[in-house]
C-alpha atoms as a PDB file:
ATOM      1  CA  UNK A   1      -8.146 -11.617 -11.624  1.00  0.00           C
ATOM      2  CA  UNK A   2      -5.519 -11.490 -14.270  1.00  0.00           C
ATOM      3  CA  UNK A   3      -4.870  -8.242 -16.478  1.00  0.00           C
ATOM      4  CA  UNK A   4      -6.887  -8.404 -19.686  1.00  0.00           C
ATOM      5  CA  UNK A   5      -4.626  -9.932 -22.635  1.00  0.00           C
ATOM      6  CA  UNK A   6      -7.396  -8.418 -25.427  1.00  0.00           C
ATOM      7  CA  UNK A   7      -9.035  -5.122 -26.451  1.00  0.00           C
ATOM      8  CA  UNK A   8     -12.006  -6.297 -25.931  1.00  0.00           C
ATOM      9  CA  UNK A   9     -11.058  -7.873 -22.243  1.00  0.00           C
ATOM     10  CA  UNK A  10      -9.901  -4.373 -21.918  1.00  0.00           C
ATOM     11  CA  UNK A  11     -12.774  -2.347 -22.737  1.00  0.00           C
ATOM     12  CA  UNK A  12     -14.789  -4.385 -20.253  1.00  0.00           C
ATOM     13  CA  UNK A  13     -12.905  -2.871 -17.194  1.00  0.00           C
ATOM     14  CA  UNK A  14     -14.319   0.642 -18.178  1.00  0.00           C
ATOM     15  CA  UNK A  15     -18.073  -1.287 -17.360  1.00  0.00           C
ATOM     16  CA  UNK A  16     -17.884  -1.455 -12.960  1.00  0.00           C
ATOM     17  CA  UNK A  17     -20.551  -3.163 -12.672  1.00  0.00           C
ATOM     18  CA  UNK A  18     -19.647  -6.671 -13.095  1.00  0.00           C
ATOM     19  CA  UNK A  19     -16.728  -5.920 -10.852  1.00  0.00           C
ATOM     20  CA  UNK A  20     -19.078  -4.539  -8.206  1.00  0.00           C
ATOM     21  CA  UNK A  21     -21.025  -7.533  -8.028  1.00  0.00           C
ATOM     22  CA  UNK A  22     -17.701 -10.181  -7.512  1.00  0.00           C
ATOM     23  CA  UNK A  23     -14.673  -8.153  -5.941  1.00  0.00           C
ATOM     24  CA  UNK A  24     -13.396  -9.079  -2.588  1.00  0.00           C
ATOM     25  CA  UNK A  25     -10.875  -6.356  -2.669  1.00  0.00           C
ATOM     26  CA  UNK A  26     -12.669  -3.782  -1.044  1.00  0.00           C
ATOM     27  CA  UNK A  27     -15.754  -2.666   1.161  1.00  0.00           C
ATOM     28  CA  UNK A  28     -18.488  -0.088  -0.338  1.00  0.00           C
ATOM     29  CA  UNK A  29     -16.901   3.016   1.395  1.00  0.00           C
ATOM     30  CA  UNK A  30     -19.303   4.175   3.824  1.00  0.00           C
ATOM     31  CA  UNK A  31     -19.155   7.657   3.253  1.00  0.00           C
ATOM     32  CA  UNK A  32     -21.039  10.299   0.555  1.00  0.00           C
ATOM     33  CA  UNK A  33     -20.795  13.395  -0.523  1.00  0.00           C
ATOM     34  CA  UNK A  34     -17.262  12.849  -0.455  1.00  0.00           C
ATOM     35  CA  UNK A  35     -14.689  14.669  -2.779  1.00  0.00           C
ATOM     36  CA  UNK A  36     -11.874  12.230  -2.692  1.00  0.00           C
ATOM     37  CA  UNK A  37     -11.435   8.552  -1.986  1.00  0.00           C
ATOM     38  CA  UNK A  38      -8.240   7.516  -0.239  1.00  0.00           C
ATOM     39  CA  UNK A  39      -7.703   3.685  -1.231  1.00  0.00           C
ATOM     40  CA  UNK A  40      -4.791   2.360   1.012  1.00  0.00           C
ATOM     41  CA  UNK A  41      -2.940  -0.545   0.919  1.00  0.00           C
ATOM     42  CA  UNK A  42      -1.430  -2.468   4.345  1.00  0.00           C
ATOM     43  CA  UNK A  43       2.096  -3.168   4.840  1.00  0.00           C
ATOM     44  CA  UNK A  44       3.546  -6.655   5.313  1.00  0.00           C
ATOM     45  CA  UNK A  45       1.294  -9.030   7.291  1.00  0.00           C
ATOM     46  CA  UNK A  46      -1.298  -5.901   7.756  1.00  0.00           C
ATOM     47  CA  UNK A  47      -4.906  -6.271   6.731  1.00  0.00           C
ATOM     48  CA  UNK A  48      -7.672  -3.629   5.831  1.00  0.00           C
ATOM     49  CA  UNK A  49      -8.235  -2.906   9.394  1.00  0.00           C
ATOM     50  CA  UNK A  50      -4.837  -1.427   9.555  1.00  0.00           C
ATOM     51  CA  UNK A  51      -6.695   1.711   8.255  1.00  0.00           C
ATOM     52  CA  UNK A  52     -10.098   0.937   9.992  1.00  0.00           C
ATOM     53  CA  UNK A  53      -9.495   3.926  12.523  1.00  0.00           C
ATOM     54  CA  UNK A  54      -8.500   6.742  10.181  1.00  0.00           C
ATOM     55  CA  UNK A  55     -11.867   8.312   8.993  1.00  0.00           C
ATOM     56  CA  UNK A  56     -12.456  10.307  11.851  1.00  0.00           C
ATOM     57  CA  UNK A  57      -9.167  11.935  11.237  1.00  0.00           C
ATOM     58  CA  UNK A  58      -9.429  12.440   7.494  1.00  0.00           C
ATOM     59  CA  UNK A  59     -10.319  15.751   5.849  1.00  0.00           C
ATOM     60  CA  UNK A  60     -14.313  15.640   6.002  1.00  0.00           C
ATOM     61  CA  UNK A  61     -14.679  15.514   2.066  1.00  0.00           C
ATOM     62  CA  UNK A  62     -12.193  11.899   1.724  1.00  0.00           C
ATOM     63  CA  UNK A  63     -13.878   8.754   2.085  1.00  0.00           C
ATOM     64  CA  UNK A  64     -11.356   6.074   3.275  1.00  0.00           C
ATOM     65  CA  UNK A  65     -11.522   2.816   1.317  1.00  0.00           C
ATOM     66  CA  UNK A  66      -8.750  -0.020   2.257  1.00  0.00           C
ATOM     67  CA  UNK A  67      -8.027  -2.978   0.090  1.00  0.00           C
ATOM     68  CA  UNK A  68      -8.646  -6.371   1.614  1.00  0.00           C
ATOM     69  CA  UNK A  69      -5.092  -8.769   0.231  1.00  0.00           C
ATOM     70  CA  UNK A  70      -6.067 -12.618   0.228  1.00  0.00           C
ATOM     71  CA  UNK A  71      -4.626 -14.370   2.945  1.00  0.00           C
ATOM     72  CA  UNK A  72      -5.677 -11.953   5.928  1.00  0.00           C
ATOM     73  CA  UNK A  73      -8.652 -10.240   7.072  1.00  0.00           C
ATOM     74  CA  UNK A  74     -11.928 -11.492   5.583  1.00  0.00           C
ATOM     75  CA  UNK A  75      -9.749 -13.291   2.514  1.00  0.00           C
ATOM     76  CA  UNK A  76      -8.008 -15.080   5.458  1.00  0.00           C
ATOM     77  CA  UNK A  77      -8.976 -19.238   3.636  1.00  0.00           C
ATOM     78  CA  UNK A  78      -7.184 -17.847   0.760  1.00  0.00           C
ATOM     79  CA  UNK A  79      -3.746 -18.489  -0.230  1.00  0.00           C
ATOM     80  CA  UNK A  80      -1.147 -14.852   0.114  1.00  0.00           C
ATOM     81  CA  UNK A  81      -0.032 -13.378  -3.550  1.00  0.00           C
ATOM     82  CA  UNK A  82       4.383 -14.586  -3.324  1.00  0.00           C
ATOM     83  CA  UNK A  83       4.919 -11.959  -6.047  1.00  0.00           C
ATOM     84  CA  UNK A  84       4.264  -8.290  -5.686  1.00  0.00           C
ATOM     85  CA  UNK A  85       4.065  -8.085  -9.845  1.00  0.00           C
ATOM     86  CA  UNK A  86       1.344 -10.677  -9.627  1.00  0.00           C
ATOM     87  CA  UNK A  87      -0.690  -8.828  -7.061  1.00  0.00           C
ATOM     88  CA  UNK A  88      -0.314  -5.843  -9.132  1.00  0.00           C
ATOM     89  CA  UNK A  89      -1.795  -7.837 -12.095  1.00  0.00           C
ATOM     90  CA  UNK A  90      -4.941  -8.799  -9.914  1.00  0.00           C
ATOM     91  CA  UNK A  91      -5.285  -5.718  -8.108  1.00  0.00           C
ATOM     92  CA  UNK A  92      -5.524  -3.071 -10.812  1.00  0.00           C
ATOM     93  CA  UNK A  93      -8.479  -4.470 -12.606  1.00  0.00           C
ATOM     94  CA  UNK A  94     -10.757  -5.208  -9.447  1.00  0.00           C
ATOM     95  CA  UNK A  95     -10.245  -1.605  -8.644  1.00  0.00           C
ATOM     96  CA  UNK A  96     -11.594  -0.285 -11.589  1.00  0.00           C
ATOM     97  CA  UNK A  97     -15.107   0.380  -9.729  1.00  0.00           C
ATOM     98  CA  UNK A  98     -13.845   2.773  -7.202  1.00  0.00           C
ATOM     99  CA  UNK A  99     -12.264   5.392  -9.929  1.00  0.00           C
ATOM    100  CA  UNK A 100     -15.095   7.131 -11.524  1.00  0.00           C
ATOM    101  CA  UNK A 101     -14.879   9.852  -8.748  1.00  0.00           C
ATOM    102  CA  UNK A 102     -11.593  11.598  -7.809  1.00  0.00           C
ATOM    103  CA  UNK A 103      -9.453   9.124  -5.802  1.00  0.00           C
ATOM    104  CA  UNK A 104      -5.585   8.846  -4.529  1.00  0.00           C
ATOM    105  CA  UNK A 105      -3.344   5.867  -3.184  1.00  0.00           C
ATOM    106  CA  UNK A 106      -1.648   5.647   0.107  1.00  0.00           C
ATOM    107  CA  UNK A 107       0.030   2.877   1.082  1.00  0.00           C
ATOM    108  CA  UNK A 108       3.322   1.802   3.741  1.00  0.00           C
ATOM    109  CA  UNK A 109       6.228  -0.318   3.362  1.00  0.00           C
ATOM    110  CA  UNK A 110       5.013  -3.126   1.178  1.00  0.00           C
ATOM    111  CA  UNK A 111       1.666  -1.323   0.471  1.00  0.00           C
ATOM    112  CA  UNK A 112       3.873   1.808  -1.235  1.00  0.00           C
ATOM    113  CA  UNK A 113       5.549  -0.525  -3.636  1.00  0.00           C
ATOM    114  CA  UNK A 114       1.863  -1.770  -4.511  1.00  0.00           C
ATOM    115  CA  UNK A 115       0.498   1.513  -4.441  1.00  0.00           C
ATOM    116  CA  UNK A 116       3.538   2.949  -6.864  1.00  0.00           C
ATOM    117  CA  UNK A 117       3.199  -0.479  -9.328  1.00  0.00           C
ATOM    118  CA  UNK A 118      -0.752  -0.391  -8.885  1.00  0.00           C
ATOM    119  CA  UNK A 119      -0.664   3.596 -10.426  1.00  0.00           C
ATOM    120  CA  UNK A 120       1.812   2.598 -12.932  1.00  0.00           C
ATOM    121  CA  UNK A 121      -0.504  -0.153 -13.782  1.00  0.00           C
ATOM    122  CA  UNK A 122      -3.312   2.282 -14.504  1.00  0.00           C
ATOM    123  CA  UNK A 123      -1.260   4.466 -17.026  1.00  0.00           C
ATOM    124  CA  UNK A 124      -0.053   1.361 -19.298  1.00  0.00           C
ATOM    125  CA  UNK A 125      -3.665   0.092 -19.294  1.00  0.00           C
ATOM    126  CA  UNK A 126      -5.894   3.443 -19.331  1.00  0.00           C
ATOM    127  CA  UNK A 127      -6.578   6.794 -18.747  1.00  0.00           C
ATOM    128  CA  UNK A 128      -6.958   6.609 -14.804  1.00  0.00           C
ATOM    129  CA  UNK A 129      -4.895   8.488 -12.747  1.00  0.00           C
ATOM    130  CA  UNK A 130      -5.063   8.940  -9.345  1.00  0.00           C
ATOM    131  CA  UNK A 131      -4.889  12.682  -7.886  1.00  0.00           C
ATOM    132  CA  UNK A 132      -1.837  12.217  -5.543  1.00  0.00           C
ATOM    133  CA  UNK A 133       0.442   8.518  -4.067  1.00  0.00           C
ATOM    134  CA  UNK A 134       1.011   9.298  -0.649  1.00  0.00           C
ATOM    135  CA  UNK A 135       4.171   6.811   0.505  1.00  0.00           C
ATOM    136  CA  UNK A 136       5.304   5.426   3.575  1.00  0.00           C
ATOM    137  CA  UNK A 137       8.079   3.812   5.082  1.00  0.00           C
ATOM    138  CA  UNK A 138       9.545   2.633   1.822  1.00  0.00           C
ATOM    139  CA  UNK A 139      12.326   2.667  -0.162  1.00  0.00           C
ATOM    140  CA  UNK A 140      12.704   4.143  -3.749  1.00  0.00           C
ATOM    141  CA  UNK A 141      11.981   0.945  -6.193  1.00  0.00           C
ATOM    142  CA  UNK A 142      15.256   1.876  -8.311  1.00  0.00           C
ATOM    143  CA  UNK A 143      17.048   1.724  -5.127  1.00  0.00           C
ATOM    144  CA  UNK A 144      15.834  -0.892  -2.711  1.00  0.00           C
ATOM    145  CA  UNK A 145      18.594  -3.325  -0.131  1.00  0.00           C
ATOM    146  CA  UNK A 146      17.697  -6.862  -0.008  1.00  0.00           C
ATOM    147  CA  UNK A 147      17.353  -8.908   2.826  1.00  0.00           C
ATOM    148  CA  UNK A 148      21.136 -11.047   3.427  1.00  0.00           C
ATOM    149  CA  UNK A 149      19.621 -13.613   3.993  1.00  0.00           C
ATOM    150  CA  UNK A 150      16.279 -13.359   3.041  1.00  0.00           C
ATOM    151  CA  UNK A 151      13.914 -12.758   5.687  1.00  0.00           C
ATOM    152  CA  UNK A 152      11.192 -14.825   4.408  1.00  0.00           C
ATOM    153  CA  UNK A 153      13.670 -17.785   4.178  1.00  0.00           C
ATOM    154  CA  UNK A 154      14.545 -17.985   8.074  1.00  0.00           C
ATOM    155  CA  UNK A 155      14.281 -20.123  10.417  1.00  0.00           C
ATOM    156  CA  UNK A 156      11.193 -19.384  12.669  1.00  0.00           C
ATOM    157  CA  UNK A 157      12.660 -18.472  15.430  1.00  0.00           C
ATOM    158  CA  UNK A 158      14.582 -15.984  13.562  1.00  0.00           C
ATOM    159  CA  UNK A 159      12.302 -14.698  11.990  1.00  0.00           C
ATOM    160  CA  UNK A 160       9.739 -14.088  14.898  1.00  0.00           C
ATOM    161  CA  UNK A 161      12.880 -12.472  16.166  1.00  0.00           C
ATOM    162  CA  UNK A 162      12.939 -10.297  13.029  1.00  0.00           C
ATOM    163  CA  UNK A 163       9.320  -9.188  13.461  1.00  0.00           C
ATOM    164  CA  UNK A 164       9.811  -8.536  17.284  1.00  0.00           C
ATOM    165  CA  UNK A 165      12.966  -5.917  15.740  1.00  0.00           C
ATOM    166  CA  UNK A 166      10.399  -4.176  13.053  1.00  0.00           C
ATOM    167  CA  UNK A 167       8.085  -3.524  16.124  1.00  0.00           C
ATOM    168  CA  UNK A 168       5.257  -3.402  13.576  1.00  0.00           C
ATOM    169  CA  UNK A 169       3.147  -6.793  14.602  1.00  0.00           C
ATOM    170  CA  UNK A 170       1.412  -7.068  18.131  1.00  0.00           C
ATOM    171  CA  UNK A 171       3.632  -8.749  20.641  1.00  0.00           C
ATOM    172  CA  UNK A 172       0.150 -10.746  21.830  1.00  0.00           C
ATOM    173  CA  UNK A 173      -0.125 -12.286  18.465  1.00  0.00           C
ATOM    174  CA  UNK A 174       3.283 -13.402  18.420  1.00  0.00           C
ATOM    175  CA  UNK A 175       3.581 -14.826  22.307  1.00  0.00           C
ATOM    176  CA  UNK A 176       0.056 -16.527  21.217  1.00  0.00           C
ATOM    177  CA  UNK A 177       1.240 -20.161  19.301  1.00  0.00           C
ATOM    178  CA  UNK A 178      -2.137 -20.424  17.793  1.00  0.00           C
ATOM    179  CA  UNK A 179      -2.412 -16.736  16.444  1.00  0.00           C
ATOM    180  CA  UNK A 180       1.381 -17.413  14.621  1.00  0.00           C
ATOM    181  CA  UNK A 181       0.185 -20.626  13.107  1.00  0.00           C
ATOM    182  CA  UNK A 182      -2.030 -17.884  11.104  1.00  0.00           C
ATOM    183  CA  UNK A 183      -0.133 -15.241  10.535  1.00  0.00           C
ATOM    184  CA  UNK A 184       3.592 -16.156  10.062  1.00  0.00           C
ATOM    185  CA  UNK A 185       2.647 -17.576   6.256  1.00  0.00           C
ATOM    186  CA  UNK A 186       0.934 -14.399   5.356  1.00  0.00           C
ATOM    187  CA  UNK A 187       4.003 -12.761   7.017  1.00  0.00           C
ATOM    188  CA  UNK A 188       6.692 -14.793   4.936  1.00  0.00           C
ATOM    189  CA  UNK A 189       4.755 -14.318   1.667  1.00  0.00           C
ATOM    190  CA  UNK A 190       4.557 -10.993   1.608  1.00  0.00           C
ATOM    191  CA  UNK A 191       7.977 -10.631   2.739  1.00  0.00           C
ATOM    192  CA  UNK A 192       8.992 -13.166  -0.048  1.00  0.00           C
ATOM    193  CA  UNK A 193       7.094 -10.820  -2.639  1.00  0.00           C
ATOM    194  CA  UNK A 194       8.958  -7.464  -1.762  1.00  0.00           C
ATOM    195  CA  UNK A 195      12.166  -9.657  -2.254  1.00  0.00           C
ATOM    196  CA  UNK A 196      11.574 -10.681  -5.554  1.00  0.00           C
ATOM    197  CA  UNK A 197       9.913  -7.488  -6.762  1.00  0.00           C
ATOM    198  CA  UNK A 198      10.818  -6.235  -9.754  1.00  0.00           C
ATOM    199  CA  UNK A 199      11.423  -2.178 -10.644  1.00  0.00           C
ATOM    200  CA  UNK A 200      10.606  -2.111 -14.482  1.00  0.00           C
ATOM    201  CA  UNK A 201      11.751   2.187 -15.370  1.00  0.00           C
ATOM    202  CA  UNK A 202       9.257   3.541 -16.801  1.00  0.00           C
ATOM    203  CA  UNK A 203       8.545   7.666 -17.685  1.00  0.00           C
ATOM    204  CA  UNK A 204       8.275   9.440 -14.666  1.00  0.00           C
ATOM    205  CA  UNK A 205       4.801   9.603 -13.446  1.00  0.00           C
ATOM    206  CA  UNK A 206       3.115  13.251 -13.893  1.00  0.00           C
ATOM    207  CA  UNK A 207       1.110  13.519 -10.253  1.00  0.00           C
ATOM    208  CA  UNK A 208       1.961  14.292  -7.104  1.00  0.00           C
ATOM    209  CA  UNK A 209       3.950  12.374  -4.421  1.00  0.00           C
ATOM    210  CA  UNK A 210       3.804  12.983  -1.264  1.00  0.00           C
ATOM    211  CA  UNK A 211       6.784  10.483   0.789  1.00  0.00           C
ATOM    212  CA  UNK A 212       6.811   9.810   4.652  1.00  0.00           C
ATOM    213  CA  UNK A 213       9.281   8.344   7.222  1.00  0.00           C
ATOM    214  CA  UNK A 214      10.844   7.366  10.092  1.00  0.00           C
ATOM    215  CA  UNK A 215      13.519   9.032  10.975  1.00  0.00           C
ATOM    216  CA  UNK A 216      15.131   6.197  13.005  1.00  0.00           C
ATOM    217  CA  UNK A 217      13.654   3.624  10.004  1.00  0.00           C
ATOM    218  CA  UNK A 218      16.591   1.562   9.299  1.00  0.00           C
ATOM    219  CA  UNK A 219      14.824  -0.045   6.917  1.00  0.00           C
ATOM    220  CA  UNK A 220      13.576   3.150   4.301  1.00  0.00           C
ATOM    221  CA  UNK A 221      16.548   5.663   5.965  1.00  0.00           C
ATOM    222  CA  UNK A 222      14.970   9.253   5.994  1.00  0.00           C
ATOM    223  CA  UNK A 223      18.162   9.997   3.560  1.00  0.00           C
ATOM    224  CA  UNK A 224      16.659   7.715   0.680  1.00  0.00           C
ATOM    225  CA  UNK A 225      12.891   8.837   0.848  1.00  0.00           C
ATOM    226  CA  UNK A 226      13.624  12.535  -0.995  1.00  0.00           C
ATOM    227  CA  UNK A 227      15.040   9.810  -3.708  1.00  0.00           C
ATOM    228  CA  UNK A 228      11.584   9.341  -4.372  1.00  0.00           C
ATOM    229  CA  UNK A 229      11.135  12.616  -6.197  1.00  0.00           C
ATOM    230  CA  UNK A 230      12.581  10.659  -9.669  1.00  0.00           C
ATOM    231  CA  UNK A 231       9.251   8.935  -9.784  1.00  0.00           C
ATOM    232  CA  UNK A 232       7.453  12.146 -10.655  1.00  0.00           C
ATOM    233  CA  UNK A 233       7.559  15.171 -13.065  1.00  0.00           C
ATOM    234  CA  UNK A 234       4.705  16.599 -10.412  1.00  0.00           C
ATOM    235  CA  UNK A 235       5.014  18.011  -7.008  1.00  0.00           C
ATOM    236  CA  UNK A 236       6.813  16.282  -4.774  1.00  0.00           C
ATOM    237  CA  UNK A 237       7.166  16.334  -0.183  1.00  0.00           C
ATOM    238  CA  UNK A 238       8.839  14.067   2.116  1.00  0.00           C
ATOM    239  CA  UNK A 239       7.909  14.513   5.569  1.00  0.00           C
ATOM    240  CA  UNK A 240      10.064  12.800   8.786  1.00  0.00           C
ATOM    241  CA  UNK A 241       8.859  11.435  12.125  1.00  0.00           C
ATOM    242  CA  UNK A 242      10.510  10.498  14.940  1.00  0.00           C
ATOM    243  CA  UNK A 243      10.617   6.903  14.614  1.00  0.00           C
ATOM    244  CA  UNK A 244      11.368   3.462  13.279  1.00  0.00           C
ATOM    245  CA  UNK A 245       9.340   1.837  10.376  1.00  0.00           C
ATOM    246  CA  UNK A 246       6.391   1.628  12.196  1.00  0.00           C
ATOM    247  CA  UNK A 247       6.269   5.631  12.679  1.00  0.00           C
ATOM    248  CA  UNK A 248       2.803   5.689  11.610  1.00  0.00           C
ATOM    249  CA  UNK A 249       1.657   3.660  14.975  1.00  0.00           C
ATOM    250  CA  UNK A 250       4.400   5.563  17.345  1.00  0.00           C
ATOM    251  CA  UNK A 251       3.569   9.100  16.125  1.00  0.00           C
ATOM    252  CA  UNK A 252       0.057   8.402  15.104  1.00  0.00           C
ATOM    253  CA  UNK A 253      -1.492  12.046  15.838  1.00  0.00           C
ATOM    254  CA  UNK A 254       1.299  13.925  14.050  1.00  0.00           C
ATOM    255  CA  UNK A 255       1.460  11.493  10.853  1.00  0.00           C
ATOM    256  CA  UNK A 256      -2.561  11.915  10.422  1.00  0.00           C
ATOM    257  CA  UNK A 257      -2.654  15.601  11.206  1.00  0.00           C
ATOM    258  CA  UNK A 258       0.093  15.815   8.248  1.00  0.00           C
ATOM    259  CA  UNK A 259      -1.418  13.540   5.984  1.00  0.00           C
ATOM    260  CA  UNK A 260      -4.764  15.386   6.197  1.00  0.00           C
ATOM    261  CA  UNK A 261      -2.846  18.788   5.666  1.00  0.00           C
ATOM    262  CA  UNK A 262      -0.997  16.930   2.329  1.00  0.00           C
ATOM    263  CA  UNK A 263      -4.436  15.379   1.002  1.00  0.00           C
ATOM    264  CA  UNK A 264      -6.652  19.156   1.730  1.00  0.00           C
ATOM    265  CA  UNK A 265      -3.508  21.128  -0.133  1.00  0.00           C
ATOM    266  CA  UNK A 266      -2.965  18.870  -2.793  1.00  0.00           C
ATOM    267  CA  UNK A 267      -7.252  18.770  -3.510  1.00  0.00           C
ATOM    268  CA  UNK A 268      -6.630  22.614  -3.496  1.00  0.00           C
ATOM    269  CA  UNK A 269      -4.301  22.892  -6.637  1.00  0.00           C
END
């Protein structure tokens, strides 16, 4: 879906309900009487279900609503988004249904930038805001490394290799020849799109941001995260665990526990 061009285009994404009807994006969150709703978007490769075991650890009153990307998941036929700033374009407007309650972004690695660029998205086209961007495993935009050589460029073997060293994929899907045939160009596109992403400065944003790590990450170092804070004239945490970029599936009890703390304080200002 591409970003409106018009005003009148424009005014349309205020109406959900034609969005409702057609997005793929996202499931109807299962859960009412909720207060907040936590949209998250999956790292590199991941899919919705990334996030399909969280509720139960959530604060009560947050309803947990992932974003389905094309090329995985239930959008599996469809062809992966090679530029981040595209996916931004095509993800803003087919969220527009889920933010006429309170609502906040978390996303890791890949899914931060989208997250960040996704909120940023909002402001230049309207009035929504989310609450709080909770950020994982990622680099500040203004101050990313790229890949020498690219990752999504190598050789297979290299980069299976490469995805073996992020520990973040399943080792059964990548000893299992039919399972890579699937995922390895989802892999290399998103991969591809974080390469040629493209930090635009902007004003600061004016909400919280709450920033989480790894502390053996080699890939977001735990020293870069607090750089972070230059994205926001609002509140700002960074929280370290101990591990690599995949922290949030080593230290899985101690990341949610501190999440949930982060999202019940920050509802509480």
């Amino acid at each position: 879906m591409p970003m409106p061009t018009s005003d009148a285009q424009r005014s349309s994404l205020t109406s959900p309900t034609p969005y409702a009807r057609r997005t793929p994006w996202f499931d109807p969150p299962a859960t009412r009487g909720h207060r907040l709703t936590l949209i998250c978007f999956p790292y590199a490769g991941g899919a919705a279900s990334a996030f399909r075991d969280w509720q139960p650890d959530l604060p009560g009153d947050v309803r947990l609503c992932p974003v389905h990307l094309p090329g995985r998941g239930k959008r599996f036929r469809e062809a992966p988004v090679r530029r981040l700033n595209d996916l931004v374009d095509m993800v803003g407007p087919a969220l527009i249904p889920l933010l006429d309650t309170p609502f906040a972004f978390f996303g890791h690695s890949m899914g931060a930038l989208l997250a960040f660029e996704v909120t940023r998205w909002l402001r230049r086209e309207g009035s929504w805001r989310p609450e709080g961007i909770y950020l994982s495993g990622s680099r500040p935009p203004d101050a990313r490394v790229l890949d020498d050589p690219p990752s999504h460029a190598l050789p297979e073997t290299e980069f299976i290799a490469r995805l073996r060293e992020l520990n973040g994929t399943p080792v059964e899907l990548l000893d299992d020849a039919e399972a890579r045939a699937l995922l390895i160009p989802v892999l290399r596109a998103d991969f591809e799109s974080v390469h040629h992403y493209e930090y635009i400065p902007e004003a600061p944003l004016a909400i919280p941001i709450y920033v989480y790590g790894g502390l053996r990450d080699a890939i977001a170092p735990a020293e870069a995260l607090t750089n972070w804070s230059r994205q926001t004239t609002g509140p700002f945490a960074c929280h370290h665990f101990n591990g690599g970029h995949f922290y949030i599936q080593e230290c899985r009890a101690a990341f949610m526990e501190r999440l949930s703390v982060d999202l019940a304080r920050n509802q509480a200002r």
